[in-house]
Protein backbone atom coordinates (compact mmCIF):
# COMPACT_ATOMS: atom_id res chain seq x y z
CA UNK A 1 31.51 48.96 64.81
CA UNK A 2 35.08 48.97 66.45
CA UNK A 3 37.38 50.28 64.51
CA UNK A 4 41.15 48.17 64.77
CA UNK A 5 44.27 50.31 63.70
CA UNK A 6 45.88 49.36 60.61
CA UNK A 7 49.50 48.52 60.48
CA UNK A 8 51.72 47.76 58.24
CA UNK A 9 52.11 44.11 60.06
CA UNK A 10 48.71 43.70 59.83
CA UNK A 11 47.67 40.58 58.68
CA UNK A 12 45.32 41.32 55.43
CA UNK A 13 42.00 39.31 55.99
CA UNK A 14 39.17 37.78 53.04
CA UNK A 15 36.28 36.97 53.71
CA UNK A 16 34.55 35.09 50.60
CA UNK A 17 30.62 35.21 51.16
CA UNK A 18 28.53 37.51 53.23
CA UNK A 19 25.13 35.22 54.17
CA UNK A 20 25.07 34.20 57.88
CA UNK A 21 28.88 33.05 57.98
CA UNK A 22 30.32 36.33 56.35
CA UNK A 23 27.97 38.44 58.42
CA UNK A 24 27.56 37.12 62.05
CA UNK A 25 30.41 34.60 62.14
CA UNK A 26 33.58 36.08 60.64
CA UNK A 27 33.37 39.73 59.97
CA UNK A 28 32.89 41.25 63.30
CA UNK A 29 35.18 38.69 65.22
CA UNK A 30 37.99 39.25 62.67
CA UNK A 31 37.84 43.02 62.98
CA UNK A 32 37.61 43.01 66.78
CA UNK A 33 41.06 41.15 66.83
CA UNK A 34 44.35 43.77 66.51
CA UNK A 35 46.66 42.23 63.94
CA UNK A 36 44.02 41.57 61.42
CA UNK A 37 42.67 43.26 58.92
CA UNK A 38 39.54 42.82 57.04
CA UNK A 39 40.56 44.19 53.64
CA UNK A 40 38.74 42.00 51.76
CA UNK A 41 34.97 40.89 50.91
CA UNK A 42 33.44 38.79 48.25
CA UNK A 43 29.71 39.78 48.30
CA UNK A 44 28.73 38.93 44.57
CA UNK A 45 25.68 41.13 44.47
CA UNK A 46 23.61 43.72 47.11
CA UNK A 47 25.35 45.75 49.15
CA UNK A 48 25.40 44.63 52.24
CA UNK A 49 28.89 44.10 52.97
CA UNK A 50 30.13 48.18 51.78
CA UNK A 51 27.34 49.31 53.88
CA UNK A 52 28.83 47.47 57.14
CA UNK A 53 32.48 47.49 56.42
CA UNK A 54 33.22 50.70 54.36
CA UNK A 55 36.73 50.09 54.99
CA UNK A 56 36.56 46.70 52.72
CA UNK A 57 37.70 46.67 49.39
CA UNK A 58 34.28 44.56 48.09
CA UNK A 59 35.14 42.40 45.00
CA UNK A 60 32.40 40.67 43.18
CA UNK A 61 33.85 36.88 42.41
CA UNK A 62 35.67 34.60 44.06
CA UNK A 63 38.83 34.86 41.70
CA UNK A 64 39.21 38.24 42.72
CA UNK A 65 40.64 36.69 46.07
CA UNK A 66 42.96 34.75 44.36
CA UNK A 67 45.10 37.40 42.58
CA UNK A 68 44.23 40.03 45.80
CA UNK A 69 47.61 40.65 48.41
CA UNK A 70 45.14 38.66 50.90
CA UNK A 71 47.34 36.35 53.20
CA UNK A 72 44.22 34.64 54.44
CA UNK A 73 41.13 34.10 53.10
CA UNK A 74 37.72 32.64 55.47
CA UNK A 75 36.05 30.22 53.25
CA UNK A 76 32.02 31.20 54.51
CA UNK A 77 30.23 30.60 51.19
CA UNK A 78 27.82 27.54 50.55
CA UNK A 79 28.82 24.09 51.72
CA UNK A 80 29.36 23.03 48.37
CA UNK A 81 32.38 25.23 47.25
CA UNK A 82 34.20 25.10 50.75
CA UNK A 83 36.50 22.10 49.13
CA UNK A 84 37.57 23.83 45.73
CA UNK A 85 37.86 27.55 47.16
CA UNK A 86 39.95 26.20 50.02
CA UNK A 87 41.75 24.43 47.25
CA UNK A 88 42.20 26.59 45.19
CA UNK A 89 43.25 29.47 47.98
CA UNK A 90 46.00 27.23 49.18
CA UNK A 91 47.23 26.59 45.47
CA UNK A 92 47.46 30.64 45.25
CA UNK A 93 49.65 30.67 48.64
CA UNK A 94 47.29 32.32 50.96
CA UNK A 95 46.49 30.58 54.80
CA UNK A 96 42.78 29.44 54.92
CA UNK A 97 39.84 28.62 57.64
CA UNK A 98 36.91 27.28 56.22
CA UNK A 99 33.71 26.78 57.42
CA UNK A 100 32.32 23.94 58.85
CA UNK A 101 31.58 21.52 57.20
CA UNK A 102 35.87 21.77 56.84
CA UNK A 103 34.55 19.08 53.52
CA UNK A 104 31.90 17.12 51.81
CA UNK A 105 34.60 13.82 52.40
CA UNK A 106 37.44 12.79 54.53
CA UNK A 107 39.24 12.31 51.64
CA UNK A 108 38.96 16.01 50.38
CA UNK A 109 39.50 17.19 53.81
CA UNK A 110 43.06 15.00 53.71
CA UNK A 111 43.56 16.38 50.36
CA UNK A 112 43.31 19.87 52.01
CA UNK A 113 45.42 19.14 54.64
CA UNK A 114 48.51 17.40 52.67
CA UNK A 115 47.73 20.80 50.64
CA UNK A 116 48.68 23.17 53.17
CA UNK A 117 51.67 20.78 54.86
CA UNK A 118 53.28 21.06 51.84
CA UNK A 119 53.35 24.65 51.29
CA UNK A 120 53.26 25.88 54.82
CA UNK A 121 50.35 27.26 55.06
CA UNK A 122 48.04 27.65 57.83
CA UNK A 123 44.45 25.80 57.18
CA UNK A 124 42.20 25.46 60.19
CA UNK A 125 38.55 24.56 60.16
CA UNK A 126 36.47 27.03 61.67
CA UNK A 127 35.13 24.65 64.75
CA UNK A 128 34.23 28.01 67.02
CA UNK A 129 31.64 26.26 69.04
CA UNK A 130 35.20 25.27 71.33
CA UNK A 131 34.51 29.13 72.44
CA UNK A 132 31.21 28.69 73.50
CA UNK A 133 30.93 29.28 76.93
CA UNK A 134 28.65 26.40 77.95
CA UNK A 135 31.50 23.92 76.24
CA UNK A 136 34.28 25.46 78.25
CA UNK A 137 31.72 25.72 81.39
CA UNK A 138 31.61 21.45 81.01
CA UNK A 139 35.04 21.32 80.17
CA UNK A 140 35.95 23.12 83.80
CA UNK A 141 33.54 20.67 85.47
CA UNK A 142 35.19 17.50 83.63
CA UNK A 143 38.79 19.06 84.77
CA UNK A 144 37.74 19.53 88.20
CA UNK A 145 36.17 16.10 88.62
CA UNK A 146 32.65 17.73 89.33
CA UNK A 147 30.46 14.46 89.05
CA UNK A 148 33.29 12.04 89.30
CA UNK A 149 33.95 9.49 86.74
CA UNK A 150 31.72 10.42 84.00
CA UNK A 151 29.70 7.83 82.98
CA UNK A 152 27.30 9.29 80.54
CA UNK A 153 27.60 12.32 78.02
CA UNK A 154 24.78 13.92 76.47
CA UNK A 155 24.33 16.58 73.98
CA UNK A 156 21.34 18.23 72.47
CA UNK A 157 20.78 20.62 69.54
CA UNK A 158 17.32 21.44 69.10
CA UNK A 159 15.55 23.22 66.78
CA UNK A 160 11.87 23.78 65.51
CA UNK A 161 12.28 24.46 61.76
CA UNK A 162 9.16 21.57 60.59
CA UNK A 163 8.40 23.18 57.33
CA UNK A 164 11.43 22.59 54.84
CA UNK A 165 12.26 25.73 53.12
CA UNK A 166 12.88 24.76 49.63
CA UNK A 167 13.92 27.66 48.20
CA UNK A 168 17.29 28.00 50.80
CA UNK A 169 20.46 26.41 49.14
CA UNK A 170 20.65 25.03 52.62
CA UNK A 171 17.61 22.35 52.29
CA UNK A 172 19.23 21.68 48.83
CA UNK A 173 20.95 18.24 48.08
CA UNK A 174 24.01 19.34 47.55
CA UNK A 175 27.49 17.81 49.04
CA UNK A 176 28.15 18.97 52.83
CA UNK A 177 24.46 19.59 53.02
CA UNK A 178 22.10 18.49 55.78
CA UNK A 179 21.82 18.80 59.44
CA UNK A 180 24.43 16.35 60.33
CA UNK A 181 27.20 18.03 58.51
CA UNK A 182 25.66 21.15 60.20
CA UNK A 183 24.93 20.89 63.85
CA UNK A 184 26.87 17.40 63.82
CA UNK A 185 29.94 19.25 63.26
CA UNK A 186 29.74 21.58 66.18
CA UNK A 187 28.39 18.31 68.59
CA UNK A 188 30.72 15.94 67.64
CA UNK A 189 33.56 18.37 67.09
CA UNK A 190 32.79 19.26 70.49
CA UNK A 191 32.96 15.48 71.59
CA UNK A 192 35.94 15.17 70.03
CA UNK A 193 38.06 18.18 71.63
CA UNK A 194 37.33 16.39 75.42
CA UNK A 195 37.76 12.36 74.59
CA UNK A 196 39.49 12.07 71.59
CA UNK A 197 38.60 9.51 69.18
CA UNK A 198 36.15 6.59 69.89
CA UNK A 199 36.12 3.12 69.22
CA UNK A 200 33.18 2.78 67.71
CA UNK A 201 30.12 4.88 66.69
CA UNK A 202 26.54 3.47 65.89
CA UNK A 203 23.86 6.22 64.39
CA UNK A 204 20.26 6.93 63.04
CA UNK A 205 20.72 9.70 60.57
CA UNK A 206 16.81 10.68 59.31
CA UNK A 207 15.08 12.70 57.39
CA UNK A 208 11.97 13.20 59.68
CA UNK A 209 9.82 16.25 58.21
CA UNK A 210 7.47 15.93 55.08
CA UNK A 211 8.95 16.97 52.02
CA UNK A 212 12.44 17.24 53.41
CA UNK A 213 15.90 17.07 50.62
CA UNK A 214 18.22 16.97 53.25
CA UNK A 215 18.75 14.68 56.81
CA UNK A 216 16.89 17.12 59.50
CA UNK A 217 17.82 14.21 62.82
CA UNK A 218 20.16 12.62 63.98
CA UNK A 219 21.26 10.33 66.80
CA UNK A 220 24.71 9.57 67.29
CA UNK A 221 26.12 6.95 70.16
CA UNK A 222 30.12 7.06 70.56
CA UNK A 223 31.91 4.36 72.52
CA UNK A 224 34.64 4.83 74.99
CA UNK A 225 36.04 2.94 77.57
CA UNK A 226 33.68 2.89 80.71
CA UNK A 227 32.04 6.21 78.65
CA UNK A 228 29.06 6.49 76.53
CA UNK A 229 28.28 9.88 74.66
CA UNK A 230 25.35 10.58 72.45
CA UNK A 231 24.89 13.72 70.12
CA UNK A 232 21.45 14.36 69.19
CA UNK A 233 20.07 17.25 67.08
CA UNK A 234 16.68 17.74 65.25
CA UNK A 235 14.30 20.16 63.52
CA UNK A 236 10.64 19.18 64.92
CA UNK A 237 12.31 19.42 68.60
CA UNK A 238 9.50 22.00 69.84
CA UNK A 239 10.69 21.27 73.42
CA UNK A 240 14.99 21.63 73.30
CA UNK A 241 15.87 18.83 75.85
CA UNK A 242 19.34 19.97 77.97
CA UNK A 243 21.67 21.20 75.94
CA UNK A 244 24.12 18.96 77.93
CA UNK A 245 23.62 16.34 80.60
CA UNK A 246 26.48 14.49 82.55
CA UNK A 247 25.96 11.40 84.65
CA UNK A 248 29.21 10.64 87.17
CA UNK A 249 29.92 8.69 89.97
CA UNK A 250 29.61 11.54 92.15
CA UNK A 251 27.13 14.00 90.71
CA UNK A 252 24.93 15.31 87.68
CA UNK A 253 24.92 18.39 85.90
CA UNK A 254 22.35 19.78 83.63
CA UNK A 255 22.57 22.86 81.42
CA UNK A 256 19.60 24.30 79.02
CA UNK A 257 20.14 26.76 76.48
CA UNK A 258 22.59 28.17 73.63
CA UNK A 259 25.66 30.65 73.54
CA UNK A 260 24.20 34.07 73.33
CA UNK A 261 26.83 35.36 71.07
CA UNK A 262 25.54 34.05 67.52
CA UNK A 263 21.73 35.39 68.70
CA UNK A 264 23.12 38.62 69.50
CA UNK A 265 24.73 39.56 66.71
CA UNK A 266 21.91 38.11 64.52
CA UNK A 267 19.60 40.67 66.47
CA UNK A 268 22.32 43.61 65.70
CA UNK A 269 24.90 43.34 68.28
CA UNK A 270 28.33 44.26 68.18
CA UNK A 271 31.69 42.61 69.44
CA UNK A 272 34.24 44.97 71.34
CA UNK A 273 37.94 45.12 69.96
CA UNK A 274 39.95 42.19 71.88
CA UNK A 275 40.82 43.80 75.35
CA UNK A 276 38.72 46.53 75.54
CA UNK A 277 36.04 44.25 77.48
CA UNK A 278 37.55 40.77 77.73
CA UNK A 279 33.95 39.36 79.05
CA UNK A 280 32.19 40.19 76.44
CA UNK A 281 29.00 38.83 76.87
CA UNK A 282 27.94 36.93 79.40
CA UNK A 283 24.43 34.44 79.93
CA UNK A 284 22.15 35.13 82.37
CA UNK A 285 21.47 33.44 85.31
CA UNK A 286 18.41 31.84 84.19
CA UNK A 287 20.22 29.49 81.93
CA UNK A 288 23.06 28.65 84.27
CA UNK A 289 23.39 24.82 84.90
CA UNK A 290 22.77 22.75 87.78
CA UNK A 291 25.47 20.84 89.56
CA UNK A 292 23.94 18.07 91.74
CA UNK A 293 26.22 16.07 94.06
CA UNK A 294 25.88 13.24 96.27
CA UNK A 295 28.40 13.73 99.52
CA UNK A 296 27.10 10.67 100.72
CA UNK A 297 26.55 8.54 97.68
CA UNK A 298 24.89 5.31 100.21
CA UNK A 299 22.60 8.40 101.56
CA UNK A 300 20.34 10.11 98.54
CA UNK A 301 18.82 12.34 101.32
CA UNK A 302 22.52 14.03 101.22
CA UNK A 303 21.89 15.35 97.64
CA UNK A 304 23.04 18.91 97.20
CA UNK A 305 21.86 20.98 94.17
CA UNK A 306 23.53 24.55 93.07
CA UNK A 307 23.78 26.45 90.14
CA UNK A 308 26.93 26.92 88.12
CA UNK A 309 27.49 30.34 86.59
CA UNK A 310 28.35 29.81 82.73
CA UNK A 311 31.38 31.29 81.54
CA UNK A 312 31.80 34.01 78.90
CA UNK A 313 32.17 32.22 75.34
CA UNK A 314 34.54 34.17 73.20
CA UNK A 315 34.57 33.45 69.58
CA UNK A 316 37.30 36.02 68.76
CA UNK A 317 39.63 33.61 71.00
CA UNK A 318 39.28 31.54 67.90
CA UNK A 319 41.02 34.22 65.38
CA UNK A 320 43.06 35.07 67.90
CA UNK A 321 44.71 31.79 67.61
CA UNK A 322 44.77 31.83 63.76
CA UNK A 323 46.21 35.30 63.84
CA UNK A 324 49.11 34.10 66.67
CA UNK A 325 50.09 30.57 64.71
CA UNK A 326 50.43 32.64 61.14
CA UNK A 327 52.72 34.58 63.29
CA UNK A 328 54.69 31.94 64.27
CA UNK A 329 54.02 32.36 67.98
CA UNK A 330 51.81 29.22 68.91
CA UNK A 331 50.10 26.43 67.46
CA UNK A 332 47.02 25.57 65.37
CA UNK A 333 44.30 25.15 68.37
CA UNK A 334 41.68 23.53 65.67
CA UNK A 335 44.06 21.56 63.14
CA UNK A 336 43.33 19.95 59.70
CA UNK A 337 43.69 16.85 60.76
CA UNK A 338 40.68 17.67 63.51
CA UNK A 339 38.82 18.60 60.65
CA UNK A 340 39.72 15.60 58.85
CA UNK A 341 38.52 12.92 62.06
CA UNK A 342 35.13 15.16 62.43
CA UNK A 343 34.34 14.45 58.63
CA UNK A 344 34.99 10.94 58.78
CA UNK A 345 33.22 10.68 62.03
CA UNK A 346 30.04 12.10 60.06
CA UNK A 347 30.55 9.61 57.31
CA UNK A 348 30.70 6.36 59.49
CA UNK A 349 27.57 7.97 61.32
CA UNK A 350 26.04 8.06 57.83
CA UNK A 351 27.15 4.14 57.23
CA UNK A 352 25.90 3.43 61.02
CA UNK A 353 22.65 4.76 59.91
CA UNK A 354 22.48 2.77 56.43
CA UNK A 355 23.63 0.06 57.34
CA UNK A 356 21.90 -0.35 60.87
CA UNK A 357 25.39 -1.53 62.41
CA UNK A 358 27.30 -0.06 64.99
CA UNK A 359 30.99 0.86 63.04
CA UNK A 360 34.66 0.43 64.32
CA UNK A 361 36.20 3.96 64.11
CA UNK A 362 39.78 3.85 62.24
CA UNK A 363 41.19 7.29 60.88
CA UNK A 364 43.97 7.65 58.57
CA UNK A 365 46.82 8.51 60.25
């Protein structure tokens, strides 16, 4: 592991929890990034966390944090606790991101956010898929006009996971739990960042495997003007349809497969310190989209297919930000308020769904 100099300046880092969010998510992109340091983690038992980061002081509960000279703590323990710890770390003075879900409600995730306007405090939910390099590879293609006019926006997350596994505090029901406040997040977060809010969403949110506790599919249709988008995820997907397909006026592009940077590092990979190797890791050309274009629309003979090389996803982009706006040099890139419209997206998806209706969208301003 990269080791960052410590300064004086440095910005001291806590991470509370050390499961997949701690481990793969947080700790090696926050000590890749000069200007923070990871002084802190809460690993409650095992040790895990002294073995990878000897450097870390490793404290054993989460109140620890709040007495510690940490001046920002990462939120990456169970979905359940993200509300009160962020809370609770905002009440102490320290700048927070949690991880998604940012809240079980839209009304704790305002809560949080009138939290942290009143004291000055940076809180950002941790929406990294933004740095994922398929998102900014569609988000080039929308800028450039690619396919024209977009008409239709699809996005898949698929997973084969059929057999629940009880025993995970993930397939408990507990608040924030479930696969649309977990892969709905990223997809409609994602959805979000290039349209902005919709007029109206209308949803099937299921629980489609035997002997499920949580929702394991979902469907989601958002309305725009002259745009339709549709976020679907699942856990009996044995087949992943595209992870994105666009439909424009002028063209279509199709792109299979997933970041590499999260399977990396769950395989043992490591992430450079920030500007040693700016392209970090890129995806290989077998997973590169497809552009196809029509030069002659009246003419389909005229079609022209080509691939599109994906560009390099950077999650340390993310802390990068945090680590600039605590600074006072920029500006929140994922705010509290974005948190805020995601979670109350994700509820009216849920009425949608229980209702069988499709829902006007309306967020608190």
């Amino acid at each position: 592991m990269s080791n960052v100099p410590v300064n004086k300046s440095d910005i001291k880092v806590a991470i509370v929890g050390f499961g997949l969010a701690g481990r793969v998510f947080h700790a090696p992109f926050v000590k890749s990034v000069p200007g923070l340091h990871l002084s802190y983690i809460v690993q409650r038992r095992g040790q895990e966390a002294s073995i990878a980061y000897p450097d870390a002081t490793i404290l054993r509960s989460f109140e620890e944090v709040l007495t510690s000279d940490a001046d920002l703590v990462i939120v990456g323990s169970p979905n359940a606790t993200h509300y009160p710890f962020a809370k609770s770390c905002l009440e102490a003075g320290k700048h927070v991101v949690v991880d998604k879900p940012f809240a079980a409600t839209s009304e704790e995730a305002l809560t949080l956010a009138t939290i942290a306007k009143e004291k000055n405090l940076i809180l950002a939910p941790f929406h990294n898929r933004r740095w994922d390099g398929d998102f900014l590879t569609v988000r080039k293609l929308l800028e450039s006009n690619a396919v024209g006019r977009l008409v239709t926006f699809t996005a898949h997350w698929d997973r084969f996971n059929p057999i629940p596994k009880i025993e995970a505090w993930q397939e408990a029901s507990a608040p924030g739990n479930g696969l649309l406040f977990n892969l709905g997040c990223h997809l409609v977060d994602q959805v979000l960042a290039l349209f902005g809010s919709p007029l109206k969403i209308s949803a099937s949110v299921r629980r489609d495997r035997d002997g499920t506790h949580i929702d394991d599919a979902f469907d989601i249709v958002l309305f725009y003007p002259r745009l339709l988008v549709s976020c679907h995820a699942s856990l009996v997907a044995c087949s992943p349809s595209p992870r994105f397909l666009l439909h424009g006026t002028q063209g279509t592009f199709k792109k299979y497969g997933l970041d590499p940077q999260e399977a990396n590092l769950v395989a043992g990979g490591r992430v450079p310190l920030l500007g040693i190797d700016s392209d970090w890791l890129s995806e290989g050309e077998a997973y590169w989209g497809i552009l196809t274009t029509a030069p002659d629309p009246r003419d389909p003979k005229t079609l022209v297919s080509k691939n599109i090389a994906t560009l390099s996803g950077d999650y340390r982009k993310f802390y990068v930000n945090i680590r600039d706006t605590i600074l006072g040099l920029t500006s929140l890139a994922v705010t509290p308020m974005d948190g805020y419209r995601l979670i109350k997206l994700l509820e009216l998806a849920r009425e949608s769904s229980e209702s069988g209706n499709t829902v006007s969208v309306n967020f608190a301003s």
